[in-house]
C-alpha atoms as a PDB file:
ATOM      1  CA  UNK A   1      28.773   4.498 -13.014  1.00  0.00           C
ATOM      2  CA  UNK A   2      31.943   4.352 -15.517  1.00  0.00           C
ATOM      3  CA  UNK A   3      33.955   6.686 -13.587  1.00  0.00           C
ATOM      4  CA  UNK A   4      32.971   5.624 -10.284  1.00  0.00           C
ATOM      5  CA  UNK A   5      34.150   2.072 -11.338  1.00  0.00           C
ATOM      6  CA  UNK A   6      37.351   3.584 -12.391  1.00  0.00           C
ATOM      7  CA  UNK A   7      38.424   5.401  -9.436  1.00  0.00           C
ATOM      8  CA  UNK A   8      37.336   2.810  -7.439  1.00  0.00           C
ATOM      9  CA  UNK A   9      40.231   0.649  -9.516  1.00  0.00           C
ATOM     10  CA  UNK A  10      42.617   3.137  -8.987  1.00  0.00           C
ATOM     11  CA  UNK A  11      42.079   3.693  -5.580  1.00  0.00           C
ATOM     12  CA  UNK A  12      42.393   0.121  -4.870  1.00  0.00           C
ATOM     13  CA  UNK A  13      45.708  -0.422  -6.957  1.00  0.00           C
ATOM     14  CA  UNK A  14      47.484   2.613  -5.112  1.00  0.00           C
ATOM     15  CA  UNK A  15      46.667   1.543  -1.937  1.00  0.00           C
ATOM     16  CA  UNK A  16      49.502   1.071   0.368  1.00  0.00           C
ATOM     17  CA  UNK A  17      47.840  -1.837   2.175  1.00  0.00           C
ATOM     18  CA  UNK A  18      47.965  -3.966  -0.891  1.00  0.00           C
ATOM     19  CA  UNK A  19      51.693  -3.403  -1.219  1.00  0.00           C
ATOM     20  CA  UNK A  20      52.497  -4.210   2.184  1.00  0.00           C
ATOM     21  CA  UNK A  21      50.374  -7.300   2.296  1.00  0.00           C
ATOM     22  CA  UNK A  22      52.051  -8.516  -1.196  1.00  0.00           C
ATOM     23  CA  UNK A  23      55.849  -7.670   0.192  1.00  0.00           C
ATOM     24  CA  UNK A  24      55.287  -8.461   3.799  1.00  0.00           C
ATOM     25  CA  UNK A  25      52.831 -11.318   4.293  1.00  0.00           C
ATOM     26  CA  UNK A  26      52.420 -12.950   1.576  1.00  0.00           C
ATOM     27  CA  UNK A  27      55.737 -14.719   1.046  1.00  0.00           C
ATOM     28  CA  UNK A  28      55.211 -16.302   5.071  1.00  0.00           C
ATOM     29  CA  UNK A  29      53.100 -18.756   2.434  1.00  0.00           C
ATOM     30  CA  UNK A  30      55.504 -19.571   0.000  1.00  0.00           C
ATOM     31  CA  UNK A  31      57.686 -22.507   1.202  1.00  0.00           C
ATOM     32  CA  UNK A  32      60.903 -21.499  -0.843  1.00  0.00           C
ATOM     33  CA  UNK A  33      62.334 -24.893  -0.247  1.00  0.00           C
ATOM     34  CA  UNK A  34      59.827 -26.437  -3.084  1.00  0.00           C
ATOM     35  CA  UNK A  35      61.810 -24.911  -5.709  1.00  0.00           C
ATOM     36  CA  UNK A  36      60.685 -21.110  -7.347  1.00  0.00           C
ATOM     37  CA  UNK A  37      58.502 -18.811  -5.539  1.00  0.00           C
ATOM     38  CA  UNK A  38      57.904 -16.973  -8.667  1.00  0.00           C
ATOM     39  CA  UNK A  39      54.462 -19.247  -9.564  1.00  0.00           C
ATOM     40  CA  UNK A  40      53.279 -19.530  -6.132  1.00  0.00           C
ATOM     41  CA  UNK A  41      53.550 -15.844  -5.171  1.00  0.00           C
ATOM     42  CA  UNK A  42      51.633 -15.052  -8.505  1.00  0.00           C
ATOM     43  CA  UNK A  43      48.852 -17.435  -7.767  1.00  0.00           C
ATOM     44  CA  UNK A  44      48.287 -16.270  -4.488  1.00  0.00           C
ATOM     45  CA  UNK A  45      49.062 -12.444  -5.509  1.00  0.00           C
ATOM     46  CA  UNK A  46      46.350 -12.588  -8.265  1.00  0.00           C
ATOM     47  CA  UNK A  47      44.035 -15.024  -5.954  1.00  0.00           C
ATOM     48  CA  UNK A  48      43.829 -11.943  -3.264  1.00  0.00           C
ATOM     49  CA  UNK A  49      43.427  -9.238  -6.163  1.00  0.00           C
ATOM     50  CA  UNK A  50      40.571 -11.415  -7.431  1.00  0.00           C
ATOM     51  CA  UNK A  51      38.588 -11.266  -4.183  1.00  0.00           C
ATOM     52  CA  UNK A  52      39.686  -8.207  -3.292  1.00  0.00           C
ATOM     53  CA  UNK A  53      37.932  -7.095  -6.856  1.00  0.00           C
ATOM     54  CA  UNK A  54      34.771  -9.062  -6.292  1.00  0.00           C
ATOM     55  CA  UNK A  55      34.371  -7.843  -2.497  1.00  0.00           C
ATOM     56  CA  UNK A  56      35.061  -4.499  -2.976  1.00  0.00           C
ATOM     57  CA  UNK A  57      33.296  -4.157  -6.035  1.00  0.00           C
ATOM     58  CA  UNK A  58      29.933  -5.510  -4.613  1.00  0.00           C
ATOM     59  CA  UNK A  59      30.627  -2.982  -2.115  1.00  0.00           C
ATOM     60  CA  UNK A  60      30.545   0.035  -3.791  1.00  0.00           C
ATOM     61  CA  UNK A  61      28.179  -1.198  -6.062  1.00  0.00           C
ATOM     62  CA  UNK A  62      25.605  -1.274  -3.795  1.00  0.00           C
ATOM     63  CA  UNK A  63      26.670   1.980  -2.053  1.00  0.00           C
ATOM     64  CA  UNK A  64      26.378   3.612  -5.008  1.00  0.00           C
ATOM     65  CA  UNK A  65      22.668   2.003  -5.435  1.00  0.00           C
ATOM     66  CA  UNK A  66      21.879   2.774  -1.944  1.00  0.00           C
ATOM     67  CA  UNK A  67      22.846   6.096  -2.382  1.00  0.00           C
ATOM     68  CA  UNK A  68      20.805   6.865  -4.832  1.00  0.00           C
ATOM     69  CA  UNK A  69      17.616   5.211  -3.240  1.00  0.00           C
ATOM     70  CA  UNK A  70      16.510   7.737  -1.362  1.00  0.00           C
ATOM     71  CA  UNK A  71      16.794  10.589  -4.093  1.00  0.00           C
ATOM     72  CA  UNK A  72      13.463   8.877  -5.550  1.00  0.00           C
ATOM     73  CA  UNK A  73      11.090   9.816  -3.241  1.00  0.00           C
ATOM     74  CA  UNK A  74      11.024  13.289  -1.563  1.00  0.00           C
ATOM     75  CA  UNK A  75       9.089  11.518   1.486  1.00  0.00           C
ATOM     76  CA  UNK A  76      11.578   8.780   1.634  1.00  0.00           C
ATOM     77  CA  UNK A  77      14.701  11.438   1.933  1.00  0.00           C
ATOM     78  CA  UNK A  78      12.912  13.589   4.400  1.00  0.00           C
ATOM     79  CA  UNK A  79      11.983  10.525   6.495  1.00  0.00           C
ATOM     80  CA  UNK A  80      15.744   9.706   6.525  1.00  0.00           C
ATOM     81  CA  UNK A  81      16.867  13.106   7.106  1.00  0.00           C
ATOM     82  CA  UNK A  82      14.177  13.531  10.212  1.00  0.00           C
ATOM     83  CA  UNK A  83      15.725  10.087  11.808  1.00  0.00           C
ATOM     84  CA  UNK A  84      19.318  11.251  11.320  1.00  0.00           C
ATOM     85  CA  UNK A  85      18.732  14.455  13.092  1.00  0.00           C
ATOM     86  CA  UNK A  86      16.935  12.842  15.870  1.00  0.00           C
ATOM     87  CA  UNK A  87      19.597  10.446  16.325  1.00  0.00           C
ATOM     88  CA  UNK A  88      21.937  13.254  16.398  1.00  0.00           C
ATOM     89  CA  UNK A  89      19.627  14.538  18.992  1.00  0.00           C
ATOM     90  CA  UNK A  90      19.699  11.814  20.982  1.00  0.00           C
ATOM     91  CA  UNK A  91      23.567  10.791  21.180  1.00  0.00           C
ATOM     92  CA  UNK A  92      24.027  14.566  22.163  1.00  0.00           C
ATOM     93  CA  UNK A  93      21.721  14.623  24.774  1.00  0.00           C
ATOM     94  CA  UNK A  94      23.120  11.025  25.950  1.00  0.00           C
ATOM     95  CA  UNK A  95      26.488  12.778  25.688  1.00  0.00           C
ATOM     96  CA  UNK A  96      25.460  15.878  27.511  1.00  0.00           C
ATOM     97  CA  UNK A  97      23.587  14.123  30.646  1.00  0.00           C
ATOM     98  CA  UNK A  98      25.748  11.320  30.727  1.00  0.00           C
ATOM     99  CA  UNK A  99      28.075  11.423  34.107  1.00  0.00           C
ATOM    100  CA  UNK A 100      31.556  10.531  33.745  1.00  0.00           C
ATOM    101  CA  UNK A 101      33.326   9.021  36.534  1.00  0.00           C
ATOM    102  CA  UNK A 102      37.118  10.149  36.898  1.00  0.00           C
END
């Protein structure tokens, strides 16, 4: 769980969408005319990384616990795996008799 933790971090401190939201939106809410910027771009900045860290870490928390639910019970994976392939069944057949109008 360590290492999924980890990457999880790392993943979520190299991703370009946190850069772009910290250089490109996130100054629209600093009024520059109440003196520095410096304190109110830091409270905000760590504000998002704070939920960003609770949201995201839920998350894949309970992925990772979901993932490993079915892995308990040979039944309970084979029921899962027989509804997947139906439902792979069925969207193809939906897809295959399905009449397109051009």
């Amino acid at each position: 769980m360590a290492g999924s933790v980890r990457a999880g971090f790392w993943a979520g401190v190299t991703n370009p969408e946190s850069v772009v939201f910290l250089t490109a939106v996130l100054p629209q809410f600093v009024d520059r005319e109440a003196g520095h910027a410096t304190a109110p771009m830091l409270v905000l900045g760590l504000a998002g990384a704070l939920l960003q860290l609770l949201s995201d870490g839920v998350r894949g928390l309970t992925a990772a616990t979901a993932r490993d639910w079915p892995g308990r019970s040979p039944r309970r994976a084979a029921v899962i795996g027989d509804a997947g392939g139906l439902a792979m069944i069925g969207l193809g057949a939906s897809v295959a008799f399905t009449v397109r109008a051009e």
